[in-house]
N, C-alpha and C. Protein backbone atom coordinates (compact mmCIF):
# COMPACT_ATOMS: atom_id res chain seq x y z
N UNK A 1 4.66 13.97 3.94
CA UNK A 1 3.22 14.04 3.72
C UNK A 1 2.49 13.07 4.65
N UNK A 2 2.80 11.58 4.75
CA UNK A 2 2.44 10.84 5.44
C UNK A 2 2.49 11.12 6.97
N UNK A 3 3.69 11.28 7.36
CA UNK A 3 4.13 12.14 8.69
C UNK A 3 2.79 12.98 9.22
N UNK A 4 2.74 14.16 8.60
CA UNK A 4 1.91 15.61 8.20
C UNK A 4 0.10 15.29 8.63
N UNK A 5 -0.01 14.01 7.86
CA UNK A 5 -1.29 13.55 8.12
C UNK A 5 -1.58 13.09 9.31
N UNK A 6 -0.47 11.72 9.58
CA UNK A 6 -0.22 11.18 10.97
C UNK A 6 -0.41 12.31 12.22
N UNK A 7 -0.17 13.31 11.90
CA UNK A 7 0.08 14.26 13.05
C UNK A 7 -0.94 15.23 13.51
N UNK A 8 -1.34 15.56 12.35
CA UNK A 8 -2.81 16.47 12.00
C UNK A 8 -3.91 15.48 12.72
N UNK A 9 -3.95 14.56 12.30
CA UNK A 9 -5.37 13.39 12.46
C UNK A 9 -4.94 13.25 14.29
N UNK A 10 -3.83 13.16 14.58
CA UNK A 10 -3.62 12.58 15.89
C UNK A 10 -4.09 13.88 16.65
N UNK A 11 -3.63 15.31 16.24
CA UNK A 11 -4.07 16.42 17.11
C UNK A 11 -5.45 17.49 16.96
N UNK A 12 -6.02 16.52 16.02
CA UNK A 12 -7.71 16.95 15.70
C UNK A 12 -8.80 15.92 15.96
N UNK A 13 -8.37 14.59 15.90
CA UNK A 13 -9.47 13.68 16.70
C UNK A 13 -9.56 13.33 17.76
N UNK A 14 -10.74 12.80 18.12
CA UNK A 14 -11.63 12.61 19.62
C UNK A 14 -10.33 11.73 20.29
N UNK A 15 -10.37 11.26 20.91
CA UNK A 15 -9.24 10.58 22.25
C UNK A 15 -10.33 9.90 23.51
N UNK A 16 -11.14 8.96 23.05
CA UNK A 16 -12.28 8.88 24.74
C UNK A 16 -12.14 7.28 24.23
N UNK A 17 -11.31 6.30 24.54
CA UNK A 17 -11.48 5.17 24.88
C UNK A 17 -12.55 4.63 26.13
N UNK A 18 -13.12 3.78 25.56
CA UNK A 18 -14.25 2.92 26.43
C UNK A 18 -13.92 1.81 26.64
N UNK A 19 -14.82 0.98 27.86
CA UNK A 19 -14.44 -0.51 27.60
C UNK A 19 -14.85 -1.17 26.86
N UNK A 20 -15.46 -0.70 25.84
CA UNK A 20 -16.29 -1.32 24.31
C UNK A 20 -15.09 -0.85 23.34
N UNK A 21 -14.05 -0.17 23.41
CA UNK A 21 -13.19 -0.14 22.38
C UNK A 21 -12.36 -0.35 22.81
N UNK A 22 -11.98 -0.98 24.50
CA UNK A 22 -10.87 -1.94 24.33
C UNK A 22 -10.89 -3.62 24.92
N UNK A 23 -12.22 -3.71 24.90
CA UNK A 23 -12.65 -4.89 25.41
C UNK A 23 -11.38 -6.11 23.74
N UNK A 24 -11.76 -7.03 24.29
CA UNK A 24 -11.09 -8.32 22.93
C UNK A 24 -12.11 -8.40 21.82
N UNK A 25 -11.55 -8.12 20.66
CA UNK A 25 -12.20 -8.25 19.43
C UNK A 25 -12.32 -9.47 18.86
N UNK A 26 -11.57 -9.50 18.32
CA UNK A 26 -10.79 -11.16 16.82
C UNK A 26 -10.36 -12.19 18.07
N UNK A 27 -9.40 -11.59 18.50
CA UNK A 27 -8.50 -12.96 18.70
C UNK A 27 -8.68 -13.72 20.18
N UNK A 28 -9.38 -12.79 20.87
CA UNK A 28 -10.10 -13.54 22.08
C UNK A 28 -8.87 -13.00 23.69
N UNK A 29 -8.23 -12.49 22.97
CA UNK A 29 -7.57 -11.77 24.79
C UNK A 29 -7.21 -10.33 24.52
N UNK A 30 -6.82 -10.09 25.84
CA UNK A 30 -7.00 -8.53 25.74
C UNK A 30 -5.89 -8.07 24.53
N UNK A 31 -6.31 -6.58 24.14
CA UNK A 31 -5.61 -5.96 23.51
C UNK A 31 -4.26 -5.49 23.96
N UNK A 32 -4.15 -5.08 25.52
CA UNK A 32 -2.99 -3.85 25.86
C UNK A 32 -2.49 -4.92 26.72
N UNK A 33 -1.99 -6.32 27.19
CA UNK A 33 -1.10 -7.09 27.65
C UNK A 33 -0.06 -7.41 27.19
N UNK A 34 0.81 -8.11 27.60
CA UNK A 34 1.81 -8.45 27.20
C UNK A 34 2.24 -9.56 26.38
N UNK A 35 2.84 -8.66 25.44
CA UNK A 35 3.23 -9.03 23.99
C UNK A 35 3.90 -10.36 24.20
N UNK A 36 4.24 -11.22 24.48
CA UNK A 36 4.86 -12.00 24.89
C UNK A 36 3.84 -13.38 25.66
N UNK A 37 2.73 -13.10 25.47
CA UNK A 37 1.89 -14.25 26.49
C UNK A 37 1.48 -15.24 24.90
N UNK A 38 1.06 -16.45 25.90
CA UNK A 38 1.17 -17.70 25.38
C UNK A 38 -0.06 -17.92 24.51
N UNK A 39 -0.91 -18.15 23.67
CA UNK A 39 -2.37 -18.49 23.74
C UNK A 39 -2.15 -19.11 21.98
N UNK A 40 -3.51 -19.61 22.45
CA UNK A 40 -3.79 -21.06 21.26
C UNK A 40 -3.46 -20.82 19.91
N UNK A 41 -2.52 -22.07 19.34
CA UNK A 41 -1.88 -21.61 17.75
C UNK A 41 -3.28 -21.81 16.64
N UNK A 42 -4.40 -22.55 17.39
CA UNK A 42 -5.56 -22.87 16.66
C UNK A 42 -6.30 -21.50 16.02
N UNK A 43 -6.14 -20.67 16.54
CA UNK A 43 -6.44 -19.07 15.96
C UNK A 43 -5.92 -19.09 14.63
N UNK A 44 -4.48 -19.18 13.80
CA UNK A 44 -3.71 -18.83 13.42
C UNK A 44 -3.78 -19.96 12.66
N UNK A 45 -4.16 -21.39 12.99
CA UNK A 45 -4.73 -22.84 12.13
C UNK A 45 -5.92 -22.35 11.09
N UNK A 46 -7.07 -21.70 11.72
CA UNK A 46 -8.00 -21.23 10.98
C UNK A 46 -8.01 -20.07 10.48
N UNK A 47 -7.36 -19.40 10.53
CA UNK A 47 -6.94 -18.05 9.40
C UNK A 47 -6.40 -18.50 8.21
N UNK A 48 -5.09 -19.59 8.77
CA UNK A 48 -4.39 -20.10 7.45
C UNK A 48 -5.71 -20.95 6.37
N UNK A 49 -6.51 -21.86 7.01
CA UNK A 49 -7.32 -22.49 6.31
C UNK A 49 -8.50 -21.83 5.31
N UNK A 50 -8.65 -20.68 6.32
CA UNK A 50 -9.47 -19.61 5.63
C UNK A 50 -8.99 -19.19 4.16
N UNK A 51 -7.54 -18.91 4.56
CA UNK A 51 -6.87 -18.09 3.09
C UNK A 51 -6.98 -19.08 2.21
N UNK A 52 -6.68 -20.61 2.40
CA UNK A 52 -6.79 -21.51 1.45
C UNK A 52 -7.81 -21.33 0.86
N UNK A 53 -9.01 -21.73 1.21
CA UNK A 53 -10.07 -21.96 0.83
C UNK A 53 -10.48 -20.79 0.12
N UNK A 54 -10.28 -19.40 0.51
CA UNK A 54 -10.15 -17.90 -0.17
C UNK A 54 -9.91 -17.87 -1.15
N UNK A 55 -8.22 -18.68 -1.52
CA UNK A 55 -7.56 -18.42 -2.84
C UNK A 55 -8.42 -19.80 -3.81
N UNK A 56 -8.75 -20.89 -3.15
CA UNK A 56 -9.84 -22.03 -4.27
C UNK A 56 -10.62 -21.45 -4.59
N UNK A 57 -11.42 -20.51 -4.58
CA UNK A 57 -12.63 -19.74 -4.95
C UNK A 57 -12.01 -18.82 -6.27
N UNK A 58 -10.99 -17.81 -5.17
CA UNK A 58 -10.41 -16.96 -6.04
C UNK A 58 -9.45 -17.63 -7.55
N UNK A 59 -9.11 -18.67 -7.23
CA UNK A 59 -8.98 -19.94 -9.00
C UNK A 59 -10.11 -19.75 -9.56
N UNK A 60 -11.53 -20.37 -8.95
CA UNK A 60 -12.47 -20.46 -9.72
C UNK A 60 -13.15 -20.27 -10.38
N UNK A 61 -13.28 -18.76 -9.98
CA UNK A 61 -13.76 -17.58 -11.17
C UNK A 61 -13.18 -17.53 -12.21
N UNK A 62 -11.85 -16.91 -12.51
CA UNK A 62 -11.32 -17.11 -13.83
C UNK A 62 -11.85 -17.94 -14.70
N UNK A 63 -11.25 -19.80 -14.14
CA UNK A 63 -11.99 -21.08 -14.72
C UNK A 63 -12.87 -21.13 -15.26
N UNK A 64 -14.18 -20.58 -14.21
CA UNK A 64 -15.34 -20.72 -15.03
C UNK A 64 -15.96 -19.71 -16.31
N UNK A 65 -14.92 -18.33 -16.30
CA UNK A 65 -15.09 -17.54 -17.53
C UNK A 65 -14.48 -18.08 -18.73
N UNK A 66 -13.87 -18.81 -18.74
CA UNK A 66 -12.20 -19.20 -19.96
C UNK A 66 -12.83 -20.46 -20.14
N UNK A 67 -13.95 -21.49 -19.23
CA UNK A 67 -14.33 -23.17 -19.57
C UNK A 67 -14.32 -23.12 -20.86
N UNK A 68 -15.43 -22.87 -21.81
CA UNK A 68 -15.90 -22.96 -22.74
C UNK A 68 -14.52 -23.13 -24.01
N UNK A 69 -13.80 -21.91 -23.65
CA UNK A 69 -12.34 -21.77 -24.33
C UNK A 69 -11.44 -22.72 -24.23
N UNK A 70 -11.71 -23.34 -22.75
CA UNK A 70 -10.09 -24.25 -22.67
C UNK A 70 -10.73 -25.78 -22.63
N UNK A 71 -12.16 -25.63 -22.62
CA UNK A 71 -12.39 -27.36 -22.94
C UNK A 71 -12.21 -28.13 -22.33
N UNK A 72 -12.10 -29.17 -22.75
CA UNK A 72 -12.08 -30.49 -21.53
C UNK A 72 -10.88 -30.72 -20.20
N UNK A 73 -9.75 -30.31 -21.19
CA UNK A 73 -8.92 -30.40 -20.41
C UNK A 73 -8.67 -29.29 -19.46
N UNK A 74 -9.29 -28.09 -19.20
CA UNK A 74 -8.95 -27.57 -18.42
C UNK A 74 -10.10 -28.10 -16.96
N UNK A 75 -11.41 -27.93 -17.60
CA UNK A 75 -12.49 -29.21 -16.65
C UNK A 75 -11.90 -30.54 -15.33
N UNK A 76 -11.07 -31.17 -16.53
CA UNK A 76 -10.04 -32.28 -15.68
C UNK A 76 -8.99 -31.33 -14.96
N UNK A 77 -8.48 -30.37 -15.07
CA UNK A 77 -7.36 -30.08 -14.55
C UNK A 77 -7.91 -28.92 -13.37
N UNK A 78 -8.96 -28.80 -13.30
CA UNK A 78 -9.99 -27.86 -12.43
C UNK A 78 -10.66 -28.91 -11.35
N UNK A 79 -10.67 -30.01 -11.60
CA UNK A 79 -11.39 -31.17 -11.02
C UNK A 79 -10.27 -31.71 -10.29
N UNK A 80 -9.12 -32.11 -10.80
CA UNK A 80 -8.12 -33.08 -10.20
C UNK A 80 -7.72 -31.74 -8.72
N UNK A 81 -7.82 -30.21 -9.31
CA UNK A 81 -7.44 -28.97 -7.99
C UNK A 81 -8.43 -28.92 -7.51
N UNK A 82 -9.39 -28.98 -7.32
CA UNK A 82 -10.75 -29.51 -6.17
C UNK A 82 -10.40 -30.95 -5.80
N UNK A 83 -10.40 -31.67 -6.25
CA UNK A 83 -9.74 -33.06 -5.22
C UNK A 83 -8.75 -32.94 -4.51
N UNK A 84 -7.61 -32.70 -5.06
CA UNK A 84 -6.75 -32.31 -4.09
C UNK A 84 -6.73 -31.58 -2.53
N UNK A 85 -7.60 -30.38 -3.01
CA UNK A 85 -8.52 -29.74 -1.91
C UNK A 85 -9.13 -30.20 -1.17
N UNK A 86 -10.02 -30.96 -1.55
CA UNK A 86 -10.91 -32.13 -0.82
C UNK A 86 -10.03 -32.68 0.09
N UNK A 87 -9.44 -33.62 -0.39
CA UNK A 87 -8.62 -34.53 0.34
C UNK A 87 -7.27 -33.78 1.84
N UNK A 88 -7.39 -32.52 0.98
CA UNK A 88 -6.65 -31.90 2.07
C UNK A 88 -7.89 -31.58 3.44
N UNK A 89 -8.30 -30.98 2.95
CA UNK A 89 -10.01 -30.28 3.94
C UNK A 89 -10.40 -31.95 4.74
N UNK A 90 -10.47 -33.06 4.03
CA UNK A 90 -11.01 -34.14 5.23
C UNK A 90 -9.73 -34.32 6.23
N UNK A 91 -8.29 -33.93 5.93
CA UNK A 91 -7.49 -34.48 6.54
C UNK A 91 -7.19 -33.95 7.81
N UNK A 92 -7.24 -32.77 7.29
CA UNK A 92 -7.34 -31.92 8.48
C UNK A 92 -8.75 -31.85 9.60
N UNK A 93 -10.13 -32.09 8.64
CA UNK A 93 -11.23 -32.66 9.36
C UNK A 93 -10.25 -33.65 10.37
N UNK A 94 -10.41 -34.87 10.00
CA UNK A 94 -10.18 -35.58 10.58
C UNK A 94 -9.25 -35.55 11.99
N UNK A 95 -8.05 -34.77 11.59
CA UNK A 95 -7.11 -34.26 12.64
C UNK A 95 -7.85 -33.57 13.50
N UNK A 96 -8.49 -32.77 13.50
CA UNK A 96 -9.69 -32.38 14.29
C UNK A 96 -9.01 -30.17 14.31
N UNK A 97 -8.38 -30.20 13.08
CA UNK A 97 -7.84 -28.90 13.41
C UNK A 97 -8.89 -27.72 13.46
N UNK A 98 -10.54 -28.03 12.70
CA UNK A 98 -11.59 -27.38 12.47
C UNK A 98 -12.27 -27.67 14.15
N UNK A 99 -11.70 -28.00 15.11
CA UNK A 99 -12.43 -28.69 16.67
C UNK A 99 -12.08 -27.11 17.13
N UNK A 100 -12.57 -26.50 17.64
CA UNK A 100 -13.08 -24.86 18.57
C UNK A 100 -13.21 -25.53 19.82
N UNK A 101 -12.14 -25.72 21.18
CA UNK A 101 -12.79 -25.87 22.46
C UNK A 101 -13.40 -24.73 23.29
């Protein structure tokens, strides 16, 4: 079935590449070079940091539906995982891994 689709879609749609659909999108070099070239791990620094910060949010919601229910101690134990955070986020500030040359 998957196949079937793959095959259908490939021999019924358009085919007109431009240099606007293969110019560099995301990651800043070309698309169709070679797989094998060297370029900055700092790309791949800020994706990872991204997801962090993604999944602290994605904690937070829950938290703040259930507060009322889990009381103080979940407050402190929601607070001490934002510090932690914190302290990670200046460290890496500091390292300068958030620096874009």
């Amino acid at each position: 079935m998957l196949v079937g689709t793959g095959v259908v879609s490939r021999l019924t749609g358009a085919h007109h590449p431009d240099s606007e659909k293969l110019s560099p999108y995301e990651c800043g070099f070309e698309a169709f070079e070679d797989a094998r070239m060297k370029f900055d791990v700092r790309y791949y620094l800020v994706a990872i940091l991204f997801i962090l910060f993604d999944l602290e949010i994605a904690f937070l919601f829950p938290w703040a539906i259930v507060l009322q229910d889990i009381g103080w101690f979940g407050l402190v134990a929601m607070l001490v995982f934002l510090a932690i955070l914190v302290v990670g986020f200046i460290y890496e500030w500091k390292k300068g891994a958030l620096e874009w040359e």
